[in-house]
C-alpha atoms as a PDB file:
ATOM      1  CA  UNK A   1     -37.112  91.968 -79.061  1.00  0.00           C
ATOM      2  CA  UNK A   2     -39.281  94.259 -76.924  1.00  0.00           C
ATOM      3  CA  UNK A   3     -38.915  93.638 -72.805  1.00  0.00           C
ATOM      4  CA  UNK A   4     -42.066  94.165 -70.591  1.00  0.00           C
ATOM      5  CA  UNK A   5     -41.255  96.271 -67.503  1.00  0.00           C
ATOM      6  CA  UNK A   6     -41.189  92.940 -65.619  1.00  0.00           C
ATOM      7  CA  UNK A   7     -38.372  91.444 -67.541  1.00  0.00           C
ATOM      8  CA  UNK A   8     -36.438  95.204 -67.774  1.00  0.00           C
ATOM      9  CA  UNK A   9     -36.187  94.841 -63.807  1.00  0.00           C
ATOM     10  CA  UNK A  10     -35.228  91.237 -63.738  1.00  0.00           C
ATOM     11  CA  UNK A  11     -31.978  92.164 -65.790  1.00  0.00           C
ATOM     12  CA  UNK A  12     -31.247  95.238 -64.543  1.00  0.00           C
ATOM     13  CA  UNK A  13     -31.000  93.724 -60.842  1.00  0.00           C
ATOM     14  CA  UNK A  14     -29.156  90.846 -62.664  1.00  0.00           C
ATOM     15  CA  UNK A  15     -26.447  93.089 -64.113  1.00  0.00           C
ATOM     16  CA  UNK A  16     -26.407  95.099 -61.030  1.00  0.00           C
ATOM     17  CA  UNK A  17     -25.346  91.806 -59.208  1.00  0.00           C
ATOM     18  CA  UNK A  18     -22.413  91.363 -62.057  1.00  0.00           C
ATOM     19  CA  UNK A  19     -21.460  95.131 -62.058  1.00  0.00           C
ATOM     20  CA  UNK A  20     -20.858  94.204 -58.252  1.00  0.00           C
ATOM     21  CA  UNK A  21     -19.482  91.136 -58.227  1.00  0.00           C
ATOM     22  CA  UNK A  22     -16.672  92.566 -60.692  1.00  0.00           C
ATOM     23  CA  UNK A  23     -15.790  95.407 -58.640  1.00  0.00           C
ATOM     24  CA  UNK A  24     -17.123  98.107 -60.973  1.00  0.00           C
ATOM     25  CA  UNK A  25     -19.012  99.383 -57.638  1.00  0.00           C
ATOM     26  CA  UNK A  26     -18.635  99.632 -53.981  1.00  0.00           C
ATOM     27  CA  UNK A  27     -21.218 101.155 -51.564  1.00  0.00           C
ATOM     28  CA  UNK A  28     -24.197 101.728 -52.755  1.00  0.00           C
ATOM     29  CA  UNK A  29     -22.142 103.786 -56.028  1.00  0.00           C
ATOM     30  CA  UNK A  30     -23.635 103.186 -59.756  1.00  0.00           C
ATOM     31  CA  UNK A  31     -26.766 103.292 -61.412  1.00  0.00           C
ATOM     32  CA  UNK A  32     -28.233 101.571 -64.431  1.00  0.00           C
ATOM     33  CA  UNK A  33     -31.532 101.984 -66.364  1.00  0.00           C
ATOM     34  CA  UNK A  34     -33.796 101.719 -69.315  1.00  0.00           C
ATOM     35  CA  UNK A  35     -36.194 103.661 -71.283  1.00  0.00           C
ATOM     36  CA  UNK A  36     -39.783 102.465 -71.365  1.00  0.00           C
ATOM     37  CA  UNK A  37     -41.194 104.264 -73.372  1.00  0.00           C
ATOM     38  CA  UNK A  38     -41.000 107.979 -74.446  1.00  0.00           C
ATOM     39  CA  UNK A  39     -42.459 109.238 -71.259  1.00  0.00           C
ATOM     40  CA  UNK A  40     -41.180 106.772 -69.011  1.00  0.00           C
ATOM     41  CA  UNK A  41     -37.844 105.559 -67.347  1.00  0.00           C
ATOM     42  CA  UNK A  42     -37.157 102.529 -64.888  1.00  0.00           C
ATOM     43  CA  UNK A  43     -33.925 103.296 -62.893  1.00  0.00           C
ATOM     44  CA  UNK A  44     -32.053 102.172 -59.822  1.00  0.00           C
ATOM     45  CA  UNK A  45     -32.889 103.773 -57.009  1.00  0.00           C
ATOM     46  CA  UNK A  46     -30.572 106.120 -54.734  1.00  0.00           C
ATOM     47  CA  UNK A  47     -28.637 104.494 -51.614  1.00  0.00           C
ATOM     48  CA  UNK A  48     -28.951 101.092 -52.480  1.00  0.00           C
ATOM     49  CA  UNK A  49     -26.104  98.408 -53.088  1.00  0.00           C
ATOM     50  CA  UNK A  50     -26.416  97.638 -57.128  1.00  0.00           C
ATOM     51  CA  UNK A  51     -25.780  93.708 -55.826  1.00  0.00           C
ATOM     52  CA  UNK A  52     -28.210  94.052 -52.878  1.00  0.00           C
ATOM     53  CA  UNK A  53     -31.704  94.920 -55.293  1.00  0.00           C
ATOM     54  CA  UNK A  54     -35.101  93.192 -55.783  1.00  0.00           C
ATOM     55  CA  UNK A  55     -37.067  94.108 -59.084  1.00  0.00           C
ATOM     56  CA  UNK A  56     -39.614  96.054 -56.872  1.00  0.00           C
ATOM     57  CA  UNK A  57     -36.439  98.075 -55.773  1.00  0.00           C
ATOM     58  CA  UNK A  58     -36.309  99.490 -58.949  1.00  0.00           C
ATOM     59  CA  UNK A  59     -38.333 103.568 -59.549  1.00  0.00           C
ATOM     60  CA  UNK A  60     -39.982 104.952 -62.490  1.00  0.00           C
ATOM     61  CA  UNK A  61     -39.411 108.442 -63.721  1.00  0.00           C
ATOM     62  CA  UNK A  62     -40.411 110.643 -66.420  1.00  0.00           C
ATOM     63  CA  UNK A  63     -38.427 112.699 -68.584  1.00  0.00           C
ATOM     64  CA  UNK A  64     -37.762 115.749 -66.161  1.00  0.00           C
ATOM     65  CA  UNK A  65     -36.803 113.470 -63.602  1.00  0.00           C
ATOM     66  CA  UNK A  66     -39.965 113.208 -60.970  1.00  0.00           C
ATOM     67  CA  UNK A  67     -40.689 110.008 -59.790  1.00  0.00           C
ATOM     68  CA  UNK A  68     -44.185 108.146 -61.047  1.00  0.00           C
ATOM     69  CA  UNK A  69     -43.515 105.085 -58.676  1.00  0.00           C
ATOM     70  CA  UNK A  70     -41.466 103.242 -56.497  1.00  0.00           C
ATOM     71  CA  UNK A  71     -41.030 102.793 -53.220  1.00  0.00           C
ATOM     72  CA  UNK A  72     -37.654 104.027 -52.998  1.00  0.00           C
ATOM     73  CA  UNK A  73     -35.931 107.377 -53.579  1.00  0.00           C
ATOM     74  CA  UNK A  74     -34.584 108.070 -57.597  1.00  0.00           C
ATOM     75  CA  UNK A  75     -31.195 108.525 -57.896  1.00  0.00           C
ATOM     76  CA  UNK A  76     -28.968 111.968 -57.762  1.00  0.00           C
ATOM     77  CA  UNK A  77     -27.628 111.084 -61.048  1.00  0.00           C
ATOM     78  CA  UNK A  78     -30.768 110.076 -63.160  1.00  0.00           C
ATOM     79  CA  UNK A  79     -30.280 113.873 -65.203  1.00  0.00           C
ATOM     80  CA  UNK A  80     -27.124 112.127 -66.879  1.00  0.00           C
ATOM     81  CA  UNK A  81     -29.636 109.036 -68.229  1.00  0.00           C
ATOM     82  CA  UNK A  82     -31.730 111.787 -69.485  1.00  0.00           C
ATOM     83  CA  UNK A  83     -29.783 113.710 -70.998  1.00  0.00           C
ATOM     84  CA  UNK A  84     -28.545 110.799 -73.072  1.00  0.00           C
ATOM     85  CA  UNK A  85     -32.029 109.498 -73.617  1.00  0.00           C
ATOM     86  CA  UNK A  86     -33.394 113.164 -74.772  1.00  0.00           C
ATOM     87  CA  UNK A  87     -30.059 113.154 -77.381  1.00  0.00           C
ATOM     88  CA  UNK A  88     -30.041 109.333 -78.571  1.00  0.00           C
ATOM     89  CA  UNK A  89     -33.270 107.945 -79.452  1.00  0.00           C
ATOM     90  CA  UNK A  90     -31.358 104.833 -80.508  1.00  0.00           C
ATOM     91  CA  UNK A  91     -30.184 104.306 -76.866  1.00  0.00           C
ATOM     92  CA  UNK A  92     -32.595 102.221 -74.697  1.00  0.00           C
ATOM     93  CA  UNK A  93     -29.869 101.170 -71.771  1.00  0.00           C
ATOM     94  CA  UNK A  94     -27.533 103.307 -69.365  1.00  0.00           C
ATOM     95  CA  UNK A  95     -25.022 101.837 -67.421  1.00  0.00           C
ATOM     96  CA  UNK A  96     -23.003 104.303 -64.671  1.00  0.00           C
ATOM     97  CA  UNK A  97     -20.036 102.433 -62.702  1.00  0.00           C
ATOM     98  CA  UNK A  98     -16.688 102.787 -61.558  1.00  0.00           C
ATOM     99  CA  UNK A  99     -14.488 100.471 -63.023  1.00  0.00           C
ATOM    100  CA  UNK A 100     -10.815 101.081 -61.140  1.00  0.00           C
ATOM    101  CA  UNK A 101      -8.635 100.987 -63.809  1.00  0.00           C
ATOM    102  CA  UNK A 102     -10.836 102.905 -66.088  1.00  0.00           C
ATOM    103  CA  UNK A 103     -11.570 104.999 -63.847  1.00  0.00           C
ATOM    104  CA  UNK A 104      -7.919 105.525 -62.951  1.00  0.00           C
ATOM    105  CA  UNK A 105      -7.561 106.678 -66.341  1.00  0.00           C
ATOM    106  CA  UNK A 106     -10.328 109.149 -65.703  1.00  0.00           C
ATOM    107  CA  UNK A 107      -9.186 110.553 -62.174  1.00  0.00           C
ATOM    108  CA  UNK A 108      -5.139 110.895 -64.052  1.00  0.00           C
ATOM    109  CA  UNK A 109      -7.240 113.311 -66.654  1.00  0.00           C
ATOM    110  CA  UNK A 110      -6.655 110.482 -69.297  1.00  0.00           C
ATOM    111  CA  UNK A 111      -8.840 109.548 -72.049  1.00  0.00           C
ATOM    112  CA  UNK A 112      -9.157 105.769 -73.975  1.00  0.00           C
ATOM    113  CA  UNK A 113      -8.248 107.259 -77.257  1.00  0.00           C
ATOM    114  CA  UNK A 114      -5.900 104.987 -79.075  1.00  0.00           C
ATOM    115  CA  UNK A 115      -6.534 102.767 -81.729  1.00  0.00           C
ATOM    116  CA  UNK A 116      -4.897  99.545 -80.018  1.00  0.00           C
ATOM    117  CA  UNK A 117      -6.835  97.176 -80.119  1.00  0.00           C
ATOM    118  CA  UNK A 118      -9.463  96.601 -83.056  1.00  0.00           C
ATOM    119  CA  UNK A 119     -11.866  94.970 -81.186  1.00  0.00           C
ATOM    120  CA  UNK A 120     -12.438  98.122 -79.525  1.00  0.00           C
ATOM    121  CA  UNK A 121     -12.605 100.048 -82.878  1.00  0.00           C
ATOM    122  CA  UNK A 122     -15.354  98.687 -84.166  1.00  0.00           C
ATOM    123  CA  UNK A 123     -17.280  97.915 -81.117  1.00  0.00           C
ATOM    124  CA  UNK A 124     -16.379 102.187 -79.281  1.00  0.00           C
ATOM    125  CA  UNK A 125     -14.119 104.158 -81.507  1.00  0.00           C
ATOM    126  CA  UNK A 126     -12.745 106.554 -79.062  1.00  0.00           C
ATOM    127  CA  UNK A 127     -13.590 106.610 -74.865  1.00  0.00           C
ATOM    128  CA  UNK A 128     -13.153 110.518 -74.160  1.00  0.00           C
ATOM    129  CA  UNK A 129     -12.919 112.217 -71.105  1.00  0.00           C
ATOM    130  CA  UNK A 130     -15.179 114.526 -69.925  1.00  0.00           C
ATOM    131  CA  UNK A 131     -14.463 117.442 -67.774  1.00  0.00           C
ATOM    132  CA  UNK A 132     -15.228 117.373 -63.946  1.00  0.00           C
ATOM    133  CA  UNK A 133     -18.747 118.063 -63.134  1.00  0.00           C
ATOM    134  CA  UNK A 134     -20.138 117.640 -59.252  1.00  0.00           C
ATOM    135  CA  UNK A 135     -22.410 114.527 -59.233  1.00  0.00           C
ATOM    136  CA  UNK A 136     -25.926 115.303 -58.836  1.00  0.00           C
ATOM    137  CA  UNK A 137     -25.676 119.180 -60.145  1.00  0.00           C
ATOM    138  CA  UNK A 138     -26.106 120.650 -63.530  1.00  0.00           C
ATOM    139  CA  UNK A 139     -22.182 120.523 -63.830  1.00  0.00           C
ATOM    140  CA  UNK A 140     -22.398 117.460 -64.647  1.00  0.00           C
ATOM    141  CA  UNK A 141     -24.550 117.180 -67.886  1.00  0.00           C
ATOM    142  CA  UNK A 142     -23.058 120.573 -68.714  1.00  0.00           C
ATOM    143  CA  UNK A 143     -19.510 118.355 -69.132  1.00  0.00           C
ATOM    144  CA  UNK A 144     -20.852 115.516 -70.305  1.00  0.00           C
ATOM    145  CA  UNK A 145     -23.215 117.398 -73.188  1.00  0.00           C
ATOM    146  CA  UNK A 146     -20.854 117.816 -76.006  1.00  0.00           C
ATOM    147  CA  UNK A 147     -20.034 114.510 -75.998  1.00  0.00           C
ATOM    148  CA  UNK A 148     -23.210 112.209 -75.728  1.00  0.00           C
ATOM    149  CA  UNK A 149     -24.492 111.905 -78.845  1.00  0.00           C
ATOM    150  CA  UNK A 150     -20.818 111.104 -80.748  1.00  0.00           C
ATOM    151  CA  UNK A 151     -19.899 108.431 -78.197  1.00  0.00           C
ATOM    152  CA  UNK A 152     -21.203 105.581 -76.509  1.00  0.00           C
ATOM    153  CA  UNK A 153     -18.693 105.199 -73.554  1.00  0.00           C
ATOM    154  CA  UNK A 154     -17.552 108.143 -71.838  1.00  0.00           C
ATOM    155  CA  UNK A 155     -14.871 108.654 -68.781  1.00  0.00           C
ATOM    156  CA  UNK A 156     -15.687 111.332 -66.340  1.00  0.00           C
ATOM    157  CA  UNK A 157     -13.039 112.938 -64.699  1.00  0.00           C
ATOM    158  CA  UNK A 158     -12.677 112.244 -60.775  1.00  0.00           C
ATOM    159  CA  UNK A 159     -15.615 110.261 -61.097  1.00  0.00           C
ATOM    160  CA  UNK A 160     -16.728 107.115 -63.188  1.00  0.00           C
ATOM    161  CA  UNK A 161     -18.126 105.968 -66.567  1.00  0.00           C
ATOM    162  CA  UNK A 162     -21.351 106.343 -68.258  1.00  0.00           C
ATOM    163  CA  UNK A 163     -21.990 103.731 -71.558  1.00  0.00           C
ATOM    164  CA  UNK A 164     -25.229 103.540 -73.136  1.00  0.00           C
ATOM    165  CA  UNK A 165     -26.580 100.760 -75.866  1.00  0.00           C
ATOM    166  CA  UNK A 166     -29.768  99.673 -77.903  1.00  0.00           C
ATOM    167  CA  UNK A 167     -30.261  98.054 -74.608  1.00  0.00           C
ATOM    168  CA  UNK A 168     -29.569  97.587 -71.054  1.00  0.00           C
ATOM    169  CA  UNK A 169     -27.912  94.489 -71.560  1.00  0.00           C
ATOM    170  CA  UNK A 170     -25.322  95.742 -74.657  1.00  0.00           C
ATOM    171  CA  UNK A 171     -24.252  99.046 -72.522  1.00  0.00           C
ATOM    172  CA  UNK A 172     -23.163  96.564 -69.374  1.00  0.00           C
ATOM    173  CA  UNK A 173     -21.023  95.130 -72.354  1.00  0.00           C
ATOM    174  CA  UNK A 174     -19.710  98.226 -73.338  1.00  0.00           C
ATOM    175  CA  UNK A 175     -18.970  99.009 -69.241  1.00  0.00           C
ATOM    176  CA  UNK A 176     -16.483  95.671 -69.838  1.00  0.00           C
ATOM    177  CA  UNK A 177     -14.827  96.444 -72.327  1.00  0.00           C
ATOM    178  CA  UNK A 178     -14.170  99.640 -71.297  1.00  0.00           C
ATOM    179  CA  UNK A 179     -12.612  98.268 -67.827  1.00  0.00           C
ATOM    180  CA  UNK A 180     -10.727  95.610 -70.645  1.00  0.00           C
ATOM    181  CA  UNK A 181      -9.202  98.084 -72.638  1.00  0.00           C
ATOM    182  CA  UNK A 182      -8.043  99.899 -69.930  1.00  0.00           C
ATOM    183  CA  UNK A 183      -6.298  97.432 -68.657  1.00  0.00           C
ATOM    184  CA  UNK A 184      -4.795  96.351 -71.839  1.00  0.00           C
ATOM    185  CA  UNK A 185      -3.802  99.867 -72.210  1.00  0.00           C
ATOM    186  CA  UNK A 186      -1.966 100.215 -68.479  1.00  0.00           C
ATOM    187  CA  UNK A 187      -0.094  97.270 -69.424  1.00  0.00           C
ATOM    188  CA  UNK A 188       1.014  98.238 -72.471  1.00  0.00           C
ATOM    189  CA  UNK A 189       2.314 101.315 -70.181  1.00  0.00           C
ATOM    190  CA  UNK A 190       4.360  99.111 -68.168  1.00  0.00           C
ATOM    191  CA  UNK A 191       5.901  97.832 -70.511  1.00  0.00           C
ATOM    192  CA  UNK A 192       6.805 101.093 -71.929  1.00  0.00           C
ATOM    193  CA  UNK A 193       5.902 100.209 -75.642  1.00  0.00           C
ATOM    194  CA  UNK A 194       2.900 100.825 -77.912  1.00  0.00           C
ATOM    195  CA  UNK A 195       2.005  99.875 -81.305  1.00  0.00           C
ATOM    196  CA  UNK A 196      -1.232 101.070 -82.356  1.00  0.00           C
ATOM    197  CA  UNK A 197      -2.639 100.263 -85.626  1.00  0.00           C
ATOM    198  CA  UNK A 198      -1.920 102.379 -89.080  1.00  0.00           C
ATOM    199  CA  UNK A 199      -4.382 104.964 -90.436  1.00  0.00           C
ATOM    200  CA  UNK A 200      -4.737 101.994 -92.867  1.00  0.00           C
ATOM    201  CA  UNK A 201      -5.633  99.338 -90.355  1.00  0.00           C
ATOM    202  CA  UNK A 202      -8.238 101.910 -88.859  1.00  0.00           C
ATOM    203  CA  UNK A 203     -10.246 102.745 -91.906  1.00  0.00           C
ATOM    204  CA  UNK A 204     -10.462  99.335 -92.252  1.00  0.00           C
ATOM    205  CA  UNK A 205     -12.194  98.879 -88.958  1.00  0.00           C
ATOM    206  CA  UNK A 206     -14.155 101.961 -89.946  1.00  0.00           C
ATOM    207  CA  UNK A 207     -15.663 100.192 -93.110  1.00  0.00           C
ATOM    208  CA  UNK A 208     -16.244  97.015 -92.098  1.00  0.00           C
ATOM    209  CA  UNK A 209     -17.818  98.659 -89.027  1.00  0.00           C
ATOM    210  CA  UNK A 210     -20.015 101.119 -91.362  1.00  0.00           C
ATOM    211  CA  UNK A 211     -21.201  97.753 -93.526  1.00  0.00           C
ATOM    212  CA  UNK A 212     -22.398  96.254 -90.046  1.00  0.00           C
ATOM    213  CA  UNK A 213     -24.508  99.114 -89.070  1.00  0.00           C
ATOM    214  CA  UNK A 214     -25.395 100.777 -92.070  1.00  0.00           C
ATOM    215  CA  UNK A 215     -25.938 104.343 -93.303  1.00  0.00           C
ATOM    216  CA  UNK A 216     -28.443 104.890 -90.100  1.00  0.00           C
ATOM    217  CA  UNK A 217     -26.006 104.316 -87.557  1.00  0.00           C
ATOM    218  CA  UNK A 218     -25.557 106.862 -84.647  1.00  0.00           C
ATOM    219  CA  UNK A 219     -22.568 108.893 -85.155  1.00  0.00           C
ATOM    220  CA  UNK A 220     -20.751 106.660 -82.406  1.00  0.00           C
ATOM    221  CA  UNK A 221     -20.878 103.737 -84.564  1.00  0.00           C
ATOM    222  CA  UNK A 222     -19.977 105.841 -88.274  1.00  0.00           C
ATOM    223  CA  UNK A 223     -17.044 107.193 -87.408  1.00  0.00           C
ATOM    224  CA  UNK A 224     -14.024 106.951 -85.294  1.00  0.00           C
ATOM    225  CA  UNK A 225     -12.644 109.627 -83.144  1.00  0.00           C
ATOM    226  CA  UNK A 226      -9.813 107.759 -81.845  1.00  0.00           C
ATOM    227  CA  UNK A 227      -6.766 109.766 -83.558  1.00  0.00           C
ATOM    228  CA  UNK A 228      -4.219 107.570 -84.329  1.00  0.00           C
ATOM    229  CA  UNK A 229      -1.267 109.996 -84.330  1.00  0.00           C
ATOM    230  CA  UNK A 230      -0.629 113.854 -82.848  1.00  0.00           C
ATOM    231  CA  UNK A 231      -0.654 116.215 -85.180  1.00  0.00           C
ATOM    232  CA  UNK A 232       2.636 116.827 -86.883  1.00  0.00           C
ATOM    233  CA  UNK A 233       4.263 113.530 -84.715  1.00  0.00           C
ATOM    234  CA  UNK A 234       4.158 109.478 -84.787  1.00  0.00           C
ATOM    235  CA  UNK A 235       2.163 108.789 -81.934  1.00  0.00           C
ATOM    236  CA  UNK A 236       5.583 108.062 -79.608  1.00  0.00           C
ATOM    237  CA  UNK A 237       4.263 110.921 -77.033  1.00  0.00           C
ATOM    238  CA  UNK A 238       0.859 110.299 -76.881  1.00  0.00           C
ATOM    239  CA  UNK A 239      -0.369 109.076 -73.033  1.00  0.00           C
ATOM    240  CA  UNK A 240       2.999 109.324 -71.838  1.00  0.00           C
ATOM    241  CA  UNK A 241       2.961 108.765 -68.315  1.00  0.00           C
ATOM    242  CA  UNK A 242       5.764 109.147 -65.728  1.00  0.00           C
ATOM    243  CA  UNK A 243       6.859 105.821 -63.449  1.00  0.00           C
ATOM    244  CA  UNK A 244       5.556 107.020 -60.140  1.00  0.00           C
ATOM    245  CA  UNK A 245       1.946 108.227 -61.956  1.00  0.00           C
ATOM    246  CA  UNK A 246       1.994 104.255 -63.355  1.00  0.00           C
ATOM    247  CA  UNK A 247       2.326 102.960 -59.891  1.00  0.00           C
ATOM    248  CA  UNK A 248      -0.205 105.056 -57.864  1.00  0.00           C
ATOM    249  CA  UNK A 249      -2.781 104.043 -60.757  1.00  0.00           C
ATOM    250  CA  UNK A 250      -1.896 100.619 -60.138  1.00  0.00           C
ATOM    251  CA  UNK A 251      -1.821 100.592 -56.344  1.00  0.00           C
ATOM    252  CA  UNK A 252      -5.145 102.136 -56.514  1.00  0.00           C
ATOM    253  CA  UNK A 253      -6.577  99.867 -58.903  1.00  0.00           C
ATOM    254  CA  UNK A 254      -5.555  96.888 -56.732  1.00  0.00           C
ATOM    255  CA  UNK A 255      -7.112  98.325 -53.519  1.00  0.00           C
ATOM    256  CA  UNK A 256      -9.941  98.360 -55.348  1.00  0.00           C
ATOM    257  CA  UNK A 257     -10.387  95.010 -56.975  1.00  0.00           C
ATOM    258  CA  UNK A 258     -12.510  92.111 -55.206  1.00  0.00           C
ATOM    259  CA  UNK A 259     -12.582  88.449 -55.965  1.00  0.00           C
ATOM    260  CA  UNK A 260     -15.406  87.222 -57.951  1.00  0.00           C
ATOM    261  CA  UNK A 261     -17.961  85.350 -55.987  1.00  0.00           C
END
């Protein structure tokens, strides 16, 4: 169903109150958006707390990033959500956040790439990591370039994560179950022992998954770039992290959690 502008802004203020509220952000960190329209964009604005906005908070931008109105500044960041827009017409929503375990995956120079749980499968494939790129500079579309139009949740290293969707609403999803699977994953760290499903199990995923969305599915959604073993090995090796690197992710994770409201 098509949104007016009116309703866009409602939700994305909405969801920037729940990205808050779960501790994705702190500060005024994050931005979300959504495309109009093929000449428009409605975005967040810079320096403002995503659980702190009114609809008229929100800017509008074209495609090179120049504002058309608002009364507030756009964000640094808004050349990521463009660069994603200009390479996925399918994607109509952006979500940026910081998600602590996730993100603690991203700062360790870790990707999400194991096929553990198949809920994640069929809903992301693969979460890759992106190489470091400066916030607010060309470096970082430059590092996050290769990898937009395969993947619809991405971890940036030292920084964050970006997911897009068919809409706003469906890439705050994706920012969840990101932050879930990470968390899954660091516990299945802890306990020292992985089982991640069989070649088998994945293609599986990968079918069912290719029935759902059909032959005109985005890349992210035909095909799975979560390997399932290293080359020539069984998987054992793959993400293994030492005892004191487990326990700085998790002390940093905790720091940054808050209580929901």
């Amino acid at each position: 169903m098509i949104k007016t502008e009116d309703e866009l802004r409602k939700e994305i203020v909405e969801i920037g109150r729940w990205v808050h509220r779960q501790g994705f952000v702190a500060a005024y960190d994050g931005n979300i958006s959504a495309r109009l329209d093929n000449h428009r964009i409605l975005s967040t604005p810079t320096t403002m707390s995503k659980g702190m906005m009114a609809p008229d908070d929100l800017v509008v931008v074209d495609y090179e990033g120049k504002k058309i109105s608002g009364i507030r500044n756009v964000t640094s960041e808004i050349a990521m959500h463009i660069l994603i827009y200009k390479r996925r017409q399918d994607v109509h929503g952006i979500v940026h956040a910081h998600p602590p375990t996730a993100t603690g995956y991203a700062a360790a120079g870790l990707s999400l790439n194991k096929a553990l749980i198949s809920e994640v499968v069929l809903s992301l494939g693969c979460v890759p990591l992106a190489r470091y790129g400066t916030p607010g500079t060309p470096e970082l579309t430059e590092a996050l370039a290769p990898l937009v139009s395969s993947f619809d949740a991405i971890l940036m290293a030292n920084h964050g994560v970006v997911t897009c969707g068919p809409d706003v609403m469906r890439a705050y999803f994706k920012m969840e179950t990101v932050e879930h699977f990470a968390k899954i994953s660091l516990v299945t760290e802890l306990l020292g022992r992985q089982v991640l499903l069989s070649e088998t199990d994945v293609d599986k995923l990968l079918a069912a998954r290719s029935r759902y969305f059909g032959a005109a599915a985005p890349a992210s959604q035909r095909s799975s770039a979560c390997p399932v073993t290293e080359p020539g090995g069984d998987g054992a090796g793959r993400f293994r992290i030492s005892t004191d690197e487990i326990a700085a992710m998790v002390a940093e994770a905790v720091k940054h959690l808050k209580p929901r409201a």
